[in-house]
Structures are given as structure tokens and as C-alpha cells.
C-alpha atoms as a PDB file:
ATOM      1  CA  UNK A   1      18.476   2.589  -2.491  1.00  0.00           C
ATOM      2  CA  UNK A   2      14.817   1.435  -3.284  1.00  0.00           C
ATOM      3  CA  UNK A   3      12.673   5.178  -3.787  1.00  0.00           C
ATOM      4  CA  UNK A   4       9.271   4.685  -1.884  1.00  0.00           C
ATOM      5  CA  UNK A   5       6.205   3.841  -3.870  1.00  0.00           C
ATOM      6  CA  UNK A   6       4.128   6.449  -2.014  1.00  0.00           C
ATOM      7  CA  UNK A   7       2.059   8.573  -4.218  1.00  0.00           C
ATOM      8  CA  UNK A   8       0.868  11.324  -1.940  1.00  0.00           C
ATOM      9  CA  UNK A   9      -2.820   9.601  -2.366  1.00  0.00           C
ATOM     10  CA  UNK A  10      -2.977   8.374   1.575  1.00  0.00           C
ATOM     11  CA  UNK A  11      -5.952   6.592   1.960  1.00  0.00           C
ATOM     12  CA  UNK A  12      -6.406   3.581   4.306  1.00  0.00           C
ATOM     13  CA  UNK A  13      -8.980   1.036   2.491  1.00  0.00           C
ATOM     14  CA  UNK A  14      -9.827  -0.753   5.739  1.00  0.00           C
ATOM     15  CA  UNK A  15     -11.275  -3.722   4.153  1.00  0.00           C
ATOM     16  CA  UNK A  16      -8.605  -4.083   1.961  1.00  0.00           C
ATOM     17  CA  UNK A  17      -6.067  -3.824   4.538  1.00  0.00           C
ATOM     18  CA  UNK A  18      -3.774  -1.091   2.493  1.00  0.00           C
ATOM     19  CA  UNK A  19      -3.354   2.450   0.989  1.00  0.00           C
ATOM     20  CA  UNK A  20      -5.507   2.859  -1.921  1.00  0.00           C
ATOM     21  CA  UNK A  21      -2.288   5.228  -3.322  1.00  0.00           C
ATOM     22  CA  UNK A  22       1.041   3.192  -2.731  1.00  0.00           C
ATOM     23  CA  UNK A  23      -0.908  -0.191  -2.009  1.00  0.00           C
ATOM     24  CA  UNK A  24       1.105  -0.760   1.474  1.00  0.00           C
ATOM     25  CA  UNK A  25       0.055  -1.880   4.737  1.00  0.00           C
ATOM     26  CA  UNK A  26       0.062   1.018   7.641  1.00  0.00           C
ATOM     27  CA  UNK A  27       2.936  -1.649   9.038  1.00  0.00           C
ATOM     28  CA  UNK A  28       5.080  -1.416   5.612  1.00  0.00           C
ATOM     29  CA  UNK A  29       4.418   2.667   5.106  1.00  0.00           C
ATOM     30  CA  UNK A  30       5.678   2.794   8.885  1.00  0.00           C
ATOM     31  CA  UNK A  31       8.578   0.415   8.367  1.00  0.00           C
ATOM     32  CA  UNK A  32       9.602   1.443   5.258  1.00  0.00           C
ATOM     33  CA  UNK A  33      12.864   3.639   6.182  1.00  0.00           C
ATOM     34  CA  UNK A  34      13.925   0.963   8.742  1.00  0.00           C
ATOM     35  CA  UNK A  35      14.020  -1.541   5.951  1.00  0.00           C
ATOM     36  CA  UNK A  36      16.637  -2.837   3.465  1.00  0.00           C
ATOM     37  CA  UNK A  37      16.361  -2.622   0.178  1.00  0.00           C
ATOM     38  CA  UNK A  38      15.490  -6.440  -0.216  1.00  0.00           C
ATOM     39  CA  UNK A  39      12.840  -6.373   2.120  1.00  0.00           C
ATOM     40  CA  UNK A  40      12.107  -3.211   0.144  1.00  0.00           C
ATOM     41  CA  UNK A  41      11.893  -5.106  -2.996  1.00  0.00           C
ATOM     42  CA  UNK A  42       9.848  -7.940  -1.534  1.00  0.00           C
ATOM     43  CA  UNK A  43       6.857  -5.521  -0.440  1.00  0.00           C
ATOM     44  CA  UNK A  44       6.840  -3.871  -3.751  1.00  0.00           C
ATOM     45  CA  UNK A  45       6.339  -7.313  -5.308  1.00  0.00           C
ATOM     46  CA  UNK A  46       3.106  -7.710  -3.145  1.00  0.00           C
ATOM     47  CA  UNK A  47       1.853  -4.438  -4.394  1.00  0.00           C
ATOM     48  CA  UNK A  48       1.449  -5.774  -7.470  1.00  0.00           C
ATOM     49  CA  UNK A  49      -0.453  -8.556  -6.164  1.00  0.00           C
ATOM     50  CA  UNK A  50      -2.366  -5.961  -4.437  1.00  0.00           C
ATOM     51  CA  UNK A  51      -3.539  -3.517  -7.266  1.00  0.00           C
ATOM     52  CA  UNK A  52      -4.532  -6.666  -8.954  1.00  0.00           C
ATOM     53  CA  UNK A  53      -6.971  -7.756  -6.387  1.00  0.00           C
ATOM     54  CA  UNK A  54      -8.237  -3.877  -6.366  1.00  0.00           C
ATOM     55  CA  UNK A  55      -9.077  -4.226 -10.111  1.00  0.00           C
ATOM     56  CA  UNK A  56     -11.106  -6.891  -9.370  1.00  0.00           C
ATOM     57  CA  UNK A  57     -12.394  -6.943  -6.206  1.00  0.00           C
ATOM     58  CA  UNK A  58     -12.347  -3.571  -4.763  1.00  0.00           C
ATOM     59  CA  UNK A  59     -16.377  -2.311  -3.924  1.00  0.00           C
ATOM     60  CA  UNK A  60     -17.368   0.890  -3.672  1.00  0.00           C
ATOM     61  CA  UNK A  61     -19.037   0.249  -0.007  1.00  0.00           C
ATOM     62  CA  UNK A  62     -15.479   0.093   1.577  1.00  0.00           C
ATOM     63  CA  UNK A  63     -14.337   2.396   4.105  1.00  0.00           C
ATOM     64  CA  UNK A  64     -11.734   4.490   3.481  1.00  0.00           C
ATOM     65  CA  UNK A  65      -9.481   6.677   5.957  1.00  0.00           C
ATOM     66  CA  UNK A  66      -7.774   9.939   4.082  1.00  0.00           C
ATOM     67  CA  UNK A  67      -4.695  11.077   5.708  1.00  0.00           C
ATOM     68  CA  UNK A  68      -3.438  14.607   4.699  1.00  0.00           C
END
């Protein structure tokens, strides 16, 4: 079983296209408990790629969405 990456910091960077906290797509974070653990595996790859790009492209001008 592959534990969620979600780190209770829900915030939808539309620009980016992902959660500013767990780095998934609203698709993934909706998927995620329909998935198997490979496909699991395969988005948590991308979420490295995708706190990379933050670190060095995120701006501060993007809009955000907080969900609580």
C-alpha cells in the first residue's frame, strides 16, 4: 500500500497546475484511492519533477486556491 503524499497544506497553484502541499494535480488527489500502487508510484515520481520546477520557477504573482 503506497501512504498518500498529502500534507494537509491544500492549496491549488493554478498556474502551476498542482497543490502547492502534496504537488498533485486536482485529477491525481481525486484519483488517488481508485489507484494501484504502481500508478501510485508513477505520480509520486512526477512530484519530484514538480517541486523541482517550484524551486525554480514558482512566482509570487500566482494564484492560489486554499482548501480547508
Amino acid at each position: 500500500m503506497v501512504k498518500s503524499p498529502c500534507t494537509s497544506i491544500c492549496a491549488i497553484d493554478h498556474n502551476a497546475g498542482f497543490c502547492m502541499g502534496c504537488k498533485r494535480t486536482t485529477k491525481e488527489i481525486a484519483n488517488w484511492s481508485n489507484l494501484s500502487d504502481v500508478e501510485k508510484k508513477k505520480i509520486l515520481l512526477k512530484t519530484l519533477d514538480r517541486k523541482f520546477f517550484i524551486s525554480k520557477n514558482h512566482k509570487k504573482t500566482s494564484k492560489v486556491e486554499t482548501f480547508k
